[in-house]
Every structure is written in C-alpha cells, then in structure tokens.
PDB file of N, CA and C in Angstrom:
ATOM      1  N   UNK A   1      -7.947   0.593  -9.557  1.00  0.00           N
ATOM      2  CA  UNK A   1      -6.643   0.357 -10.133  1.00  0.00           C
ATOM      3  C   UNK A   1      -6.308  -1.129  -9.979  1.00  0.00           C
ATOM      4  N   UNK A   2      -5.965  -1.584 -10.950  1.00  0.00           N
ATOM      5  CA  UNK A   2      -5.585  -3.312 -10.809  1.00  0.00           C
ATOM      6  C   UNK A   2      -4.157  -3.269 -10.880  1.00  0.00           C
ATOM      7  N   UNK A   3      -3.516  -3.874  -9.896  1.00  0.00           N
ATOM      8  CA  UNK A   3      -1.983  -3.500  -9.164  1.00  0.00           C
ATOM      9  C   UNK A   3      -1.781  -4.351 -10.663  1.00  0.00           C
ATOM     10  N   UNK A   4      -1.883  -5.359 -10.614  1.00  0.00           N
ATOM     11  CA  UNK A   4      -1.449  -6.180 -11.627  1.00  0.00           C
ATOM     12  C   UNK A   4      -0.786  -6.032 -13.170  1.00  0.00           C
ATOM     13  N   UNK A   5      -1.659  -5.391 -13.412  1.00  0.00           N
ATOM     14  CA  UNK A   5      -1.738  -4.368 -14.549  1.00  0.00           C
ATOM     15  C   UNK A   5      -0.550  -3.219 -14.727  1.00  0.00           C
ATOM     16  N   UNK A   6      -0.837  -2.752 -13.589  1.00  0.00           N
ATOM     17  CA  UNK A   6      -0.161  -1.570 -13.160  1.00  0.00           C
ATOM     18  C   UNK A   6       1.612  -2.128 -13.368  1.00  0.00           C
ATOM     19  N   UNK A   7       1.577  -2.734 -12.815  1.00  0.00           N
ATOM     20  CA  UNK A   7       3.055  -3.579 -12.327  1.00  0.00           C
ATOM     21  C   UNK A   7       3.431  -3.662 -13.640  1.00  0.00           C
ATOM     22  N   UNK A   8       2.940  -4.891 -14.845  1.00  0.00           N
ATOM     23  CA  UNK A   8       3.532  -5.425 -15.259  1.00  0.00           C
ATOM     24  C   UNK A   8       3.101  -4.267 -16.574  1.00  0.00           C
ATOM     25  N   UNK A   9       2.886  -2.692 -16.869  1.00  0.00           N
ATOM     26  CA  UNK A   9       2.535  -2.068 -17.688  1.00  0.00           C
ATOM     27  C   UNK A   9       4.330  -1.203 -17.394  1.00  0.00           C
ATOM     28  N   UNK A  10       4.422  -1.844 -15.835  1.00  0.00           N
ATOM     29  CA  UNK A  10       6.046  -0.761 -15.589  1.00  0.00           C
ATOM     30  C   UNK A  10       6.678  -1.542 -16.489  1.00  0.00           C
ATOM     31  N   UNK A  11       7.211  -3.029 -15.805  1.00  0.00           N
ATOM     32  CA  UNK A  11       7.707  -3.686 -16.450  1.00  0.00           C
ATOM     33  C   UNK A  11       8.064  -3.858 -17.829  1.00  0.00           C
ATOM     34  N   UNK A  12       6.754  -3.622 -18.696  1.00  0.00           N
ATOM     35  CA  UNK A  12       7.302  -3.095 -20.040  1.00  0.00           C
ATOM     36  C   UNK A  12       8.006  -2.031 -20.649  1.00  0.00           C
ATOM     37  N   UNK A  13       7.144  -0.807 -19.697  1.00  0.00           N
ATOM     38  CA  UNK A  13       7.804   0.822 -20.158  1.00  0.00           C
ATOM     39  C   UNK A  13       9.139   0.475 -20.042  1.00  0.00           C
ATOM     40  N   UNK A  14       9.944  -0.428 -18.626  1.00  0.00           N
ATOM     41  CA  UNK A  14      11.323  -0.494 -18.096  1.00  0.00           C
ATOM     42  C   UNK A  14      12.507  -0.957 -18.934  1.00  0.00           C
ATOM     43  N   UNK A  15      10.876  -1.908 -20.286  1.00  0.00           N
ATOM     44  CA  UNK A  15      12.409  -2.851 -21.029  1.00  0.00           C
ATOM     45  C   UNK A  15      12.461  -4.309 -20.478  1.00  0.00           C
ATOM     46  N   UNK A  16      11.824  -5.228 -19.197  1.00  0.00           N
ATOM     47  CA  UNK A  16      12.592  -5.679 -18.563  1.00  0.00           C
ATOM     48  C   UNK A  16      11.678  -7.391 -19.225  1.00  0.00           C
ATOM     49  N   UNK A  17      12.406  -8.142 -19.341  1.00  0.00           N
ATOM     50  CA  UNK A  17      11.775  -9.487 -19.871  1.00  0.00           C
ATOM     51  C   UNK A  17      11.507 -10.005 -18.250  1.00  0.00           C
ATOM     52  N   UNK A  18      10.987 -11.189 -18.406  1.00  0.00           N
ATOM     53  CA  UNK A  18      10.736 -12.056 -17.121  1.00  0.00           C
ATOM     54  C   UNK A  18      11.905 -12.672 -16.624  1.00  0.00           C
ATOM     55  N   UNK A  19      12.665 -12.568 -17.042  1.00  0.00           N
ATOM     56  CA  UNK A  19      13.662 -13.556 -16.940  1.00  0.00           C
ATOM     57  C   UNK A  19      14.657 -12.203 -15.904  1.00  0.00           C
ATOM     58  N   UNK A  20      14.909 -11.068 -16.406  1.00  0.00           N
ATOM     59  CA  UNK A  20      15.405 -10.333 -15.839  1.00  0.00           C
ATOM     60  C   UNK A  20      14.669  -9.832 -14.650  1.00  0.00           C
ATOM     61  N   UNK A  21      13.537  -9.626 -14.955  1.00  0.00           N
ATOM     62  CA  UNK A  21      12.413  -9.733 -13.476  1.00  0.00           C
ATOM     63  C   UNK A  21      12.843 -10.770 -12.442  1.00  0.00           C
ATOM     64  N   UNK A  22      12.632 -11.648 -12.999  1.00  0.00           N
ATOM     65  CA  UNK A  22      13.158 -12.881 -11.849  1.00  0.00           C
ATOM     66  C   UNK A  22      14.361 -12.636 -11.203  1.00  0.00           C
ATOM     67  N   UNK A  23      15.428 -12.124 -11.823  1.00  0.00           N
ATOM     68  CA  UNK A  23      16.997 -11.853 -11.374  1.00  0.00           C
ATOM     69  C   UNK A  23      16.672 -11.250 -10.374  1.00  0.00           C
ATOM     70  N   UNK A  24      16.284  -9.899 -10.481  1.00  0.00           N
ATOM     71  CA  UNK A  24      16.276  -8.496 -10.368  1.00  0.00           C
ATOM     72  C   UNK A  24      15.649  -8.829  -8.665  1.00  0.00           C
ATOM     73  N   UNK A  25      14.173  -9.646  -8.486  1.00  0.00           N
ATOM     74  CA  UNK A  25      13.325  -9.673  -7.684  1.00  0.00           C
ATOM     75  C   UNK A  25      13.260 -11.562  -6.685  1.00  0.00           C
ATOM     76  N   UNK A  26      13.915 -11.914  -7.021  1.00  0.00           N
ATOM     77  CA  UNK A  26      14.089 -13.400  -6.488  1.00  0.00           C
ATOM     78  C   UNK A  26      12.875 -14.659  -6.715  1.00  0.00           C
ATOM     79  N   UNK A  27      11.925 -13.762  -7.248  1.00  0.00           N
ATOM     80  CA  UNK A  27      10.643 -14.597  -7.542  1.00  0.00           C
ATOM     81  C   UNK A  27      10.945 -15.132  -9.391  1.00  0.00           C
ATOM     82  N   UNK A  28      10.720 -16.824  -8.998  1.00  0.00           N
ATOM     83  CA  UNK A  28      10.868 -17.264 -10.164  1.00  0.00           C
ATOM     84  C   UNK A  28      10.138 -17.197 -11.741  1.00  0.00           C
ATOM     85  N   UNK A  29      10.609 -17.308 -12.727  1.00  0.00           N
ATOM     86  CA  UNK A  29       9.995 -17.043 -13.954  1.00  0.00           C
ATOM     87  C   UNK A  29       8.647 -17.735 -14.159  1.00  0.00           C
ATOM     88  N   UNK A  30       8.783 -18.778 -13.217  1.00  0.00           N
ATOM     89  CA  UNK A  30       7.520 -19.493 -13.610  1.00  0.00           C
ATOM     90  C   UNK A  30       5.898 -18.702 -12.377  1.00  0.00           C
ATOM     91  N   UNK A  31       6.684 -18.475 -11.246  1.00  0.00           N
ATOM     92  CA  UNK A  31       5.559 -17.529 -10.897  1.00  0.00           C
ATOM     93  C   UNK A  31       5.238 -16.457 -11.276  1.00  0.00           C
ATOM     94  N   UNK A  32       5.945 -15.798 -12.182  1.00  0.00           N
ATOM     95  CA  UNK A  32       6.093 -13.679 -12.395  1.00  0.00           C
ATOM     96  C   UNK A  32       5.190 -14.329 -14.019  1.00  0.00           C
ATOM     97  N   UNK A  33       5.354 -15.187 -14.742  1.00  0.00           N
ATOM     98  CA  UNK A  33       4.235 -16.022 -15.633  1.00  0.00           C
ATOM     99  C   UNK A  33       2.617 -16.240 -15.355  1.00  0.00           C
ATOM    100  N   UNK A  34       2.281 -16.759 -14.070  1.00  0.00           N
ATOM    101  CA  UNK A  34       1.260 -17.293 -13.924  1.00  0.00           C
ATOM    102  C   UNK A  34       0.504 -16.418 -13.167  1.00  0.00           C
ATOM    103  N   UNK A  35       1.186 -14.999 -12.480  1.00  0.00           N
ATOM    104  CA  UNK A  35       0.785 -13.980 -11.857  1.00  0.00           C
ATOM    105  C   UNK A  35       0.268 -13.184 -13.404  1.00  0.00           C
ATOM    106  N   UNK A  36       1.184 -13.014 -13.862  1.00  0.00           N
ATOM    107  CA  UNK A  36       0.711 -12.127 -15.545  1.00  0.00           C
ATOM    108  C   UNK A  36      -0.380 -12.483 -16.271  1.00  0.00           C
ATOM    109  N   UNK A  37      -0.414 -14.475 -15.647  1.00  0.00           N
ATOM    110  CA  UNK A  37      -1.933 -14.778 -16.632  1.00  0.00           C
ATOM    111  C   UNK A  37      -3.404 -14.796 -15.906  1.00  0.00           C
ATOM    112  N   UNK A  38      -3.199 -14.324 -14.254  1.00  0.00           N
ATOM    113  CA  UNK A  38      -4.174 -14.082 -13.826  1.00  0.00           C
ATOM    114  C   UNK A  38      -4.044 -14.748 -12.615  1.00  0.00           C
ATOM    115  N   UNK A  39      -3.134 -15.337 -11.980  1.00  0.00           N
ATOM    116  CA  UNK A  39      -3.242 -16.371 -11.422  1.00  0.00           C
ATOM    117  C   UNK A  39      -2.837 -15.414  -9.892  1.00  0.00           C
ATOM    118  N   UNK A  40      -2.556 -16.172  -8.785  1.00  0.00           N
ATOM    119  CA  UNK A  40      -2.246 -15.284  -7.583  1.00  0.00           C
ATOM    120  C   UNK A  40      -0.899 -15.355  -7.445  1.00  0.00           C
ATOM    121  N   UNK A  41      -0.719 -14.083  -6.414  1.00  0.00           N
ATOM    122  CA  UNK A  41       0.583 -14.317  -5.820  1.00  0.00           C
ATOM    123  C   UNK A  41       0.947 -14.393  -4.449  1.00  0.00           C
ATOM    124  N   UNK A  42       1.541 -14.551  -3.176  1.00  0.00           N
ATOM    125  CA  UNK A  42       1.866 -14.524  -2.424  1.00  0.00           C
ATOM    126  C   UNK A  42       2.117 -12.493  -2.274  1.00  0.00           C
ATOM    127  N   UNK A  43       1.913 -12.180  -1.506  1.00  0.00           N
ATOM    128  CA  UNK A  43       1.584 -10.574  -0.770  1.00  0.00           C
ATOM    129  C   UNK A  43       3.392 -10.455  -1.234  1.00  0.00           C
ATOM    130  N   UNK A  44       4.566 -11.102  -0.297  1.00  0.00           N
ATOM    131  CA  UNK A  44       5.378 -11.104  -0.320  1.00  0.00           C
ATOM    132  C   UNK A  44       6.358 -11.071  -1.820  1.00  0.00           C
ATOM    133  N   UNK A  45       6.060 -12.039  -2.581  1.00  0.00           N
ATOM    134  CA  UNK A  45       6.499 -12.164  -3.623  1.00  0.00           C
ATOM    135  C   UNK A  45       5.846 -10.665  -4.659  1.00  0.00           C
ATOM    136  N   UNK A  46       5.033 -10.235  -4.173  1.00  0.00           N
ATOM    137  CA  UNK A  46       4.616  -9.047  -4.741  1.00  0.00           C
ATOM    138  C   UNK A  46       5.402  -8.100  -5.100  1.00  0.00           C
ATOM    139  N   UNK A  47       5.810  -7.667  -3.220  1.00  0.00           N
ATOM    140  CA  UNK A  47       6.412  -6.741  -2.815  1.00  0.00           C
ATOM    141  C   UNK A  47       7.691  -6.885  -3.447  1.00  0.00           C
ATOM    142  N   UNK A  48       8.705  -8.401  -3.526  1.00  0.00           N
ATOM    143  CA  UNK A  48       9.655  -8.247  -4.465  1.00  0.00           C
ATOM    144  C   UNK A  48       9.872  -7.802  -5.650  1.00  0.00           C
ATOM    145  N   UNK A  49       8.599  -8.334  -6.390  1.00  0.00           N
ATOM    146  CA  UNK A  49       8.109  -7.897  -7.850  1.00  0.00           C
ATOM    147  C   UNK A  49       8.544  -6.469  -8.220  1.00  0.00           C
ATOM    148  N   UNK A  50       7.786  -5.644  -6.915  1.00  0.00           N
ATOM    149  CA  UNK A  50       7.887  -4.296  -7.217  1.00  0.00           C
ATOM    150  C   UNK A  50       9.213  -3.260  -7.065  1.00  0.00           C
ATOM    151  N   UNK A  51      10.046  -4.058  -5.769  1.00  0.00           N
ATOM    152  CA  UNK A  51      11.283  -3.731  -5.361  1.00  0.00           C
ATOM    153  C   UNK A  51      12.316  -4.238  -6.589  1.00  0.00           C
ATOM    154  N   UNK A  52      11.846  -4.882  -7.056  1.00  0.00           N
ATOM    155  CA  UNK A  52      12.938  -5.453  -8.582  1.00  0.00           C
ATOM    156  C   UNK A  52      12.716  -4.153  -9.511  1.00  0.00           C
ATOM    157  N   UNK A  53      11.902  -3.660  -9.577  1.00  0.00           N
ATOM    158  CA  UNK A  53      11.837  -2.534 -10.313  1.00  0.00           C
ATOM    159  C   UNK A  53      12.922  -1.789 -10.653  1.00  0.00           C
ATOM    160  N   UNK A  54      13.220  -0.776 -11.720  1.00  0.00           N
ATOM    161  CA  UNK A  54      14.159   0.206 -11.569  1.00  0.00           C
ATOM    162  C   UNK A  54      13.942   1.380 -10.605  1.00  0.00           C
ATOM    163  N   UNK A  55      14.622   2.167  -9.884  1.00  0.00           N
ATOM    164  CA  UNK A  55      13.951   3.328  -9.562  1.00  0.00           C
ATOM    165  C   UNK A  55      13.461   4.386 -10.577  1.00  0.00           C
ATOM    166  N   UNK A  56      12.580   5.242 -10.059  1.00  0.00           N
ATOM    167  CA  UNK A  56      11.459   5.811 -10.803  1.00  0.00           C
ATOM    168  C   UNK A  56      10.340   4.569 -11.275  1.00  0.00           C
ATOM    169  N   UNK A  57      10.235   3.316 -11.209  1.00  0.00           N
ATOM    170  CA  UNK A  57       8.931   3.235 -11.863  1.00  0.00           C
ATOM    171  C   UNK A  57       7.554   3.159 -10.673  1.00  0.00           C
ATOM    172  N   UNK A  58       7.563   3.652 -10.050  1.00  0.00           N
ATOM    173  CA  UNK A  58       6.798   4.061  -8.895  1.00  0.00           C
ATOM    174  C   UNK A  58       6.845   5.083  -8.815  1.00  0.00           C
ATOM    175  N   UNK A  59       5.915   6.033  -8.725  1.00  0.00           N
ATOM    176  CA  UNK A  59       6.125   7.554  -7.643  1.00  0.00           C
ATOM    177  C   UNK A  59       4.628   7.774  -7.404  1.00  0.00           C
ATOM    178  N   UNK A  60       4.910   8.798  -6.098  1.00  0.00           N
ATOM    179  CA  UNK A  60       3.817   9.386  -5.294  1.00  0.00           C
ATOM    180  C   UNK A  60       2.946  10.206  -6.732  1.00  0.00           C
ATOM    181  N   UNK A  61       1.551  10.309  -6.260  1.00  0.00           N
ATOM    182  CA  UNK A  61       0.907  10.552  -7.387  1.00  0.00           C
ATOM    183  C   UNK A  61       0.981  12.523  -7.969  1.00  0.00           C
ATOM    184  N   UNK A  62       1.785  13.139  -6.992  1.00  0.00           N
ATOM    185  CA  UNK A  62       1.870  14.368  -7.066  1.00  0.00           C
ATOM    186  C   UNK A  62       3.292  14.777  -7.272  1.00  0.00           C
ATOM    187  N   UNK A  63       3.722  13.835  -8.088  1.00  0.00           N
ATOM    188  CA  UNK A  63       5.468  13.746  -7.827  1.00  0.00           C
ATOM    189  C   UNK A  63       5.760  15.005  -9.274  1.00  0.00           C
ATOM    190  N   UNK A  64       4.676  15.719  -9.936  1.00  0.00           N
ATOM    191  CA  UNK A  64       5.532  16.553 -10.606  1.00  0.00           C
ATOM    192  C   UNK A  64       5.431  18.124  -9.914  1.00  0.00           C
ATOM    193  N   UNK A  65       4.971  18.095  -8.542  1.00  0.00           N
ATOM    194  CA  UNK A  65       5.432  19.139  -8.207  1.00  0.00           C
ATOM    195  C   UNK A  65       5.904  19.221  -6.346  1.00  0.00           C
ATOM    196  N   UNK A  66       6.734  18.196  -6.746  1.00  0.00           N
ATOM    197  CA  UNK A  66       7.464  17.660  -5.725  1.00  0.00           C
ATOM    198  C   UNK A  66       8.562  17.569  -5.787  1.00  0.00           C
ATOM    199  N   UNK A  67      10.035  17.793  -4.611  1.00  0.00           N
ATOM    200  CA  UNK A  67      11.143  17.631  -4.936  1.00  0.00           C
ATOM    201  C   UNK A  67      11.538  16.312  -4.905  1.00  0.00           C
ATOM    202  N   UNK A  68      12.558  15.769  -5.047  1.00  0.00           N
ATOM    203  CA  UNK A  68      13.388  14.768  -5.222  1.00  0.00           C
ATOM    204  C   UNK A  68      13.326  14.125  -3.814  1.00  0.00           C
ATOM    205  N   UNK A  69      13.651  15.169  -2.717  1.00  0.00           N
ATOM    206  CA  UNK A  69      13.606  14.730  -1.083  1.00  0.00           C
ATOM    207  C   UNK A  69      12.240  14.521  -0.789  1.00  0.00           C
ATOM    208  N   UNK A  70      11.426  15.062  -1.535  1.00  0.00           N
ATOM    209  CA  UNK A  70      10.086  14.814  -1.030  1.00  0.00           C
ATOM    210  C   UNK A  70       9.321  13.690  -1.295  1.00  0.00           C
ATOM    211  N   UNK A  71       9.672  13.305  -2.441  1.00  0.00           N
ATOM    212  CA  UNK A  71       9.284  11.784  -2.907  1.00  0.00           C
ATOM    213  C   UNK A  71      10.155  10.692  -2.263  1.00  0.00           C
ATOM    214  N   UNK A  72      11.107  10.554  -2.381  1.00  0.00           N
ATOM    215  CA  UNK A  72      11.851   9.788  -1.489  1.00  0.00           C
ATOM    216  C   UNK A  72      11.392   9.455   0.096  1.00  0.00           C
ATOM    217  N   UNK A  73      11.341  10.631   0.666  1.00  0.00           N
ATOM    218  CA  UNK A  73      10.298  10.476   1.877  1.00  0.00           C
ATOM    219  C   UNK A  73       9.660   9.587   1.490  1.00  0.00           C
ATOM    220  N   UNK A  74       8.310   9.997   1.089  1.00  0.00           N
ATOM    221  CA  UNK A  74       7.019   9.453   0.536  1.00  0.00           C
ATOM    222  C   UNK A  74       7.162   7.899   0.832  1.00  0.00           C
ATOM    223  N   UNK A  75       7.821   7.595  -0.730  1.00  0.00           N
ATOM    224  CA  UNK A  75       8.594   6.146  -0.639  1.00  0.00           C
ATOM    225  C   UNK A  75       8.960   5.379   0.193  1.00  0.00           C
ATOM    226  N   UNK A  76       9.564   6.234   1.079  1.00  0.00           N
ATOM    227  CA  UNK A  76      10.412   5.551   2.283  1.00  0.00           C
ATOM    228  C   UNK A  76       9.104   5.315   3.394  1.00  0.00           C
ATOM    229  N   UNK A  77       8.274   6.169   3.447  1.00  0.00           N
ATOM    230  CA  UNK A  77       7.173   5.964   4.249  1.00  0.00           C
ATOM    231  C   UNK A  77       6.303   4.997   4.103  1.00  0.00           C
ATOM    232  N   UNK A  78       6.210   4.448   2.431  1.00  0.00           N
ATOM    233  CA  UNK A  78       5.243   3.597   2.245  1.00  0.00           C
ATOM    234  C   UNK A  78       5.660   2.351   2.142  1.00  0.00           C
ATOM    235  N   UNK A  79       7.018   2.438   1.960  1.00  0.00           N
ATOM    236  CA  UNK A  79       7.847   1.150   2.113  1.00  0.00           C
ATOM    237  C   UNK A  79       7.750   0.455   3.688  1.00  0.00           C
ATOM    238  N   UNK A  80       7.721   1.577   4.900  1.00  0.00           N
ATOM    239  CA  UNK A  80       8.065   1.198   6.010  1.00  0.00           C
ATOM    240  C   UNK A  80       6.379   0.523   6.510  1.00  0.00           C
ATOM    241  N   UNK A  81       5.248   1.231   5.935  1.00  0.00           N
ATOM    242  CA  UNK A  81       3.839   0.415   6.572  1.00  0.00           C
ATOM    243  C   UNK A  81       3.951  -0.554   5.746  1.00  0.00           C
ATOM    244  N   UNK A  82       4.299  -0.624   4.481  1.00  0.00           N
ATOM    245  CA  UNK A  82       4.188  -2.201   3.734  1.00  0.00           C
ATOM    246  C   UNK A  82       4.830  -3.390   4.636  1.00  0.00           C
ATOM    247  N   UNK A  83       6.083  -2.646   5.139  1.00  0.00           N
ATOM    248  CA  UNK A  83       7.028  -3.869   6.016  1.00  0.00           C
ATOM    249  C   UNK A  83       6.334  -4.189   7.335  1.00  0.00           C
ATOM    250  N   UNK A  84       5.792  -2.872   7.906  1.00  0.00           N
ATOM    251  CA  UNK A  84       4.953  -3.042   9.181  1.00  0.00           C
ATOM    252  C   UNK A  84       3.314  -4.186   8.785  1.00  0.00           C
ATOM    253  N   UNK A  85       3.056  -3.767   7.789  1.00  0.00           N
ATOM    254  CA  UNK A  85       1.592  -4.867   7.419  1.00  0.00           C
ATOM    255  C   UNK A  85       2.032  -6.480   7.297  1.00  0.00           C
ATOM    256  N   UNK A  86       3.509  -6.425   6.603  1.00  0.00           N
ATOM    257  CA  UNK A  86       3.785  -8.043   6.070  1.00  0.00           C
ATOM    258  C   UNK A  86       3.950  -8.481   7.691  1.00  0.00           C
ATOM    259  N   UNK A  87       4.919  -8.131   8.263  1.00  0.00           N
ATOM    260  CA  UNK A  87       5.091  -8.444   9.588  1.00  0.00           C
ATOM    261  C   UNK A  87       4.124  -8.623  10.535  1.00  0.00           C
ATOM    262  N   UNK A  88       2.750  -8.182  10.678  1.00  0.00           N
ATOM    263  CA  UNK A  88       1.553  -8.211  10.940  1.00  0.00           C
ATOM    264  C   UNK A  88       1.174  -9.505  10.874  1.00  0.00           C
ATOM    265  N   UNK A  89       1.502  -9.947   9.551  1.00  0.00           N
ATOM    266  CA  UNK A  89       0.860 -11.436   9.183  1.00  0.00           C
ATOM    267  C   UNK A  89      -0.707 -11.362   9.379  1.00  0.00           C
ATOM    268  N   UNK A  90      -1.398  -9.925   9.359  1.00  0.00           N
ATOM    269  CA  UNK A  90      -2.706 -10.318   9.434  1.00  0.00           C
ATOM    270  C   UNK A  90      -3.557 -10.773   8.117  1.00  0.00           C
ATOM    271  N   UNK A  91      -4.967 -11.652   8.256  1.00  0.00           N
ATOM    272  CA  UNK A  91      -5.204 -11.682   7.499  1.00  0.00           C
ATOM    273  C   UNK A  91      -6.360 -10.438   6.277  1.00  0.00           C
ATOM    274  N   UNK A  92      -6.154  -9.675   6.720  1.00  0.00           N
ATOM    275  CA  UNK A  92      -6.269  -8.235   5.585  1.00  0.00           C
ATOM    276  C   UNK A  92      -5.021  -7.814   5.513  1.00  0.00           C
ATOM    277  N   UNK A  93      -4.162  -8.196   5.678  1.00  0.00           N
ATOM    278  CA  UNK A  93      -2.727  -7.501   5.056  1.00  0.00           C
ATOM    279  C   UNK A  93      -2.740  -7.263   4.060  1.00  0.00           C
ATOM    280  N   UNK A  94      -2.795  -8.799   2.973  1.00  0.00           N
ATOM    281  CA  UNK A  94      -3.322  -7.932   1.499  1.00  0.00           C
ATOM    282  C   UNK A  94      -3.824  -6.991   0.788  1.00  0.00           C
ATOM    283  N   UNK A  95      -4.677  -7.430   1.702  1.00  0.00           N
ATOM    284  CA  UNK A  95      -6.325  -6.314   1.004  1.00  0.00           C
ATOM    285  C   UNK A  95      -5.983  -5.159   1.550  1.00  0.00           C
ATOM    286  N   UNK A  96      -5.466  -4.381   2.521  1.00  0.00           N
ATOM    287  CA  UNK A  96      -5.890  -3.390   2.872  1.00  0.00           C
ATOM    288  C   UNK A  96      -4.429  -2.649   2.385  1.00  0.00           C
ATOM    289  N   UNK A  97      -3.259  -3.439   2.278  1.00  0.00           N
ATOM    290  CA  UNK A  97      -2.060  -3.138   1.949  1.00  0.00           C
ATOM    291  C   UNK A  97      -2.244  -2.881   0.219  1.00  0.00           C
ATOM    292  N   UNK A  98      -2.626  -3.578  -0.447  1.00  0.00           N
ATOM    293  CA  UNK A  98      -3.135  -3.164  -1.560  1.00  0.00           C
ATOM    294  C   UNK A  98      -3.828  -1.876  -2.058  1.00  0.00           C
ATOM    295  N   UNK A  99      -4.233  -1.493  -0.945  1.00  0.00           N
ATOM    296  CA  UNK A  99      -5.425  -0.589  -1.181  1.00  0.00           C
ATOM    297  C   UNK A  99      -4.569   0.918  -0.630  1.00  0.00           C
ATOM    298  N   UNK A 100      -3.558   0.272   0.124  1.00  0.00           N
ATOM    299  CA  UNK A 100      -2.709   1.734   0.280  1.00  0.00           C
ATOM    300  C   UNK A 100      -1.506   1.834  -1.065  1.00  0.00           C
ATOM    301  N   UNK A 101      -1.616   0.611  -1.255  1.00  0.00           N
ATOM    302  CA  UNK A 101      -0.421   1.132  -2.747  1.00  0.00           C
ATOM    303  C   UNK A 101      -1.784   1.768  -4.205  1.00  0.00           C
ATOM    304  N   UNK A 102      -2.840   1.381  -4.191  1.00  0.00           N
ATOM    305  CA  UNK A 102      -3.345   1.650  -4.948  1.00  0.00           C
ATOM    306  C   UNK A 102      -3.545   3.101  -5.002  1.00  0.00           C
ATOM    307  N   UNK A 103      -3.884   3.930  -3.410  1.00  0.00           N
ATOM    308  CA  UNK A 103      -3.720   5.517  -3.784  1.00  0.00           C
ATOM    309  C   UNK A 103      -2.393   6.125  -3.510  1.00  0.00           C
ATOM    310  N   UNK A 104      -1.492   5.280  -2.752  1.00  0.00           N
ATOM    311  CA  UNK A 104      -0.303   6.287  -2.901  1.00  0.00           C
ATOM    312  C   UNK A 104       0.687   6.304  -4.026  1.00  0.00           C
ATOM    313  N   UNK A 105       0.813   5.568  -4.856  1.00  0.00           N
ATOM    314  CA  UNK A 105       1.481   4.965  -6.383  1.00  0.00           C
ATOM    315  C   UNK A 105       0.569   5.263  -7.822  1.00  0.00           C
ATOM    316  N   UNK A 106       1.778   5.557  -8.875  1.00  0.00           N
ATOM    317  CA  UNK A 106       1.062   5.391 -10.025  1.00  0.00           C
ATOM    318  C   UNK A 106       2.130   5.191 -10.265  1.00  0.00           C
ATOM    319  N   UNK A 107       2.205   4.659 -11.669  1.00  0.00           N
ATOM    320  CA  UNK A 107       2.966   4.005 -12.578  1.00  0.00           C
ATOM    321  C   UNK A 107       3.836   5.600 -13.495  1.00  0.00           C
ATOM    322  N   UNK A 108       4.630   5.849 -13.451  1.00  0.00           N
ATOM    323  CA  UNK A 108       5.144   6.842 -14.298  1.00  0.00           C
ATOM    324  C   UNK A 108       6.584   6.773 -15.001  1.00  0.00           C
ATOM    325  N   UNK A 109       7.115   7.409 -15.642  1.00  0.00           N
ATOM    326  CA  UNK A 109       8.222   6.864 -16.726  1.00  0.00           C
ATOM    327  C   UNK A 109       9.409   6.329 -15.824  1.00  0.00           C
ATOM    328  N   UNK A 110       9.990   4.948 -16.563  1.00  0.00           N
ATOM    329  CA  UNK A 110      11.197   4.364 -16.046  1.00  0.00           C
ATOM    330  C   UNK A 110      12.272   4.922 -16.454  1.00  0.00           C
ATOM    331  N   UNK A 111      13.424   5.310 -15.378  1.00  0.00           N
ATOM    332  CA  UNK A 111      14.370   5.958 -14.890  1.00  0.00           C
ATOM    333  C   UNK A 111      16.051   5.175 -15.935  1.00  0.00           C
TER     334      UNK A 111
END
C-alpha cells in the first residue's frame, strides 16, 4: 500500500483542494505539493496531513461489520501508538509506523 497515494486518493473523494488541506492540517501548500509530486515528508507533517482529514476518511479495515464504538476504539488505539512512536524519536519510527497504518487503515468513503 503506498500511504501516499492512499492519502491524497482521500483527499480527493473528500472534495478538499490543497489550499484547504493546508488550513485544515497546518502543513503548508507548498509542502502538501511536493509530497504529491513524490518528494518527502517529515513523519510529523504526515500525521497532520491525515488528522486534517474529515472524519470517516480512515477506517479500520473491517469497519463494515463493526459498530460505531468499535471503530472509534480502533482509531483511538492507533492514534495513541502513532503518538507513542513520534515521541520515541526513533529512527524506524517511520518505517515501522508506516507499516502499522498500512494494515490497520484503508481509505473508505468521506463522511
């Protein structure tokens, strides 16, 4: 799964231009640009990326036979090791933090 992709495939379903991305997520138009053309991002500025989101454009990958409390959990769980990895400051934070959004997330309709 290429987060990248993933992200900015929400971003469209959502409606949302870059410019409102930027509002929404504190990361500027000119980085949420150069991330889209391939370029890197900071782990952190990621995580904003994705928190700018609307709710619903994330969910657990079993979320259609799941309740409302149950995904939320989920969420709330994967939100809390993402915060525990950044805080880490290690250097696989990325990589391995990546690799837990890659199986616990899919991209599904914006809310």
């Amino acid at each position: 799964m290429d987060l990248r992709k993933e992200l900015f495939e929400a971003v469209e379903r959502c409606g949302l231009t870059a410019k409102e991305l930027s509002q929404r997520s504190g990361v500027s138009e000119a980085q949420i640009s150069r991330f889209r053309s391939g370029g890197n991002i900071a782990f952190r500025n990621f995580q904003k990326l994705v928190d700018g989101l609307p709710p619903g454009a994330f969910l657990p990958t079993s979320s259609e036979s799941q309740t409302s409390e149950e995904i939320a959990n989920a969420l709330e769980r994967l939100a809390q090791k993402v915060r525990r990895r950044v805080k880490e400051k290690s250097p696989s934070t990325s990589e391995s933090t990546n690799s837990d959004l890659q199986e616990a997330l899919v991209i599904t309709k914006c809310k």
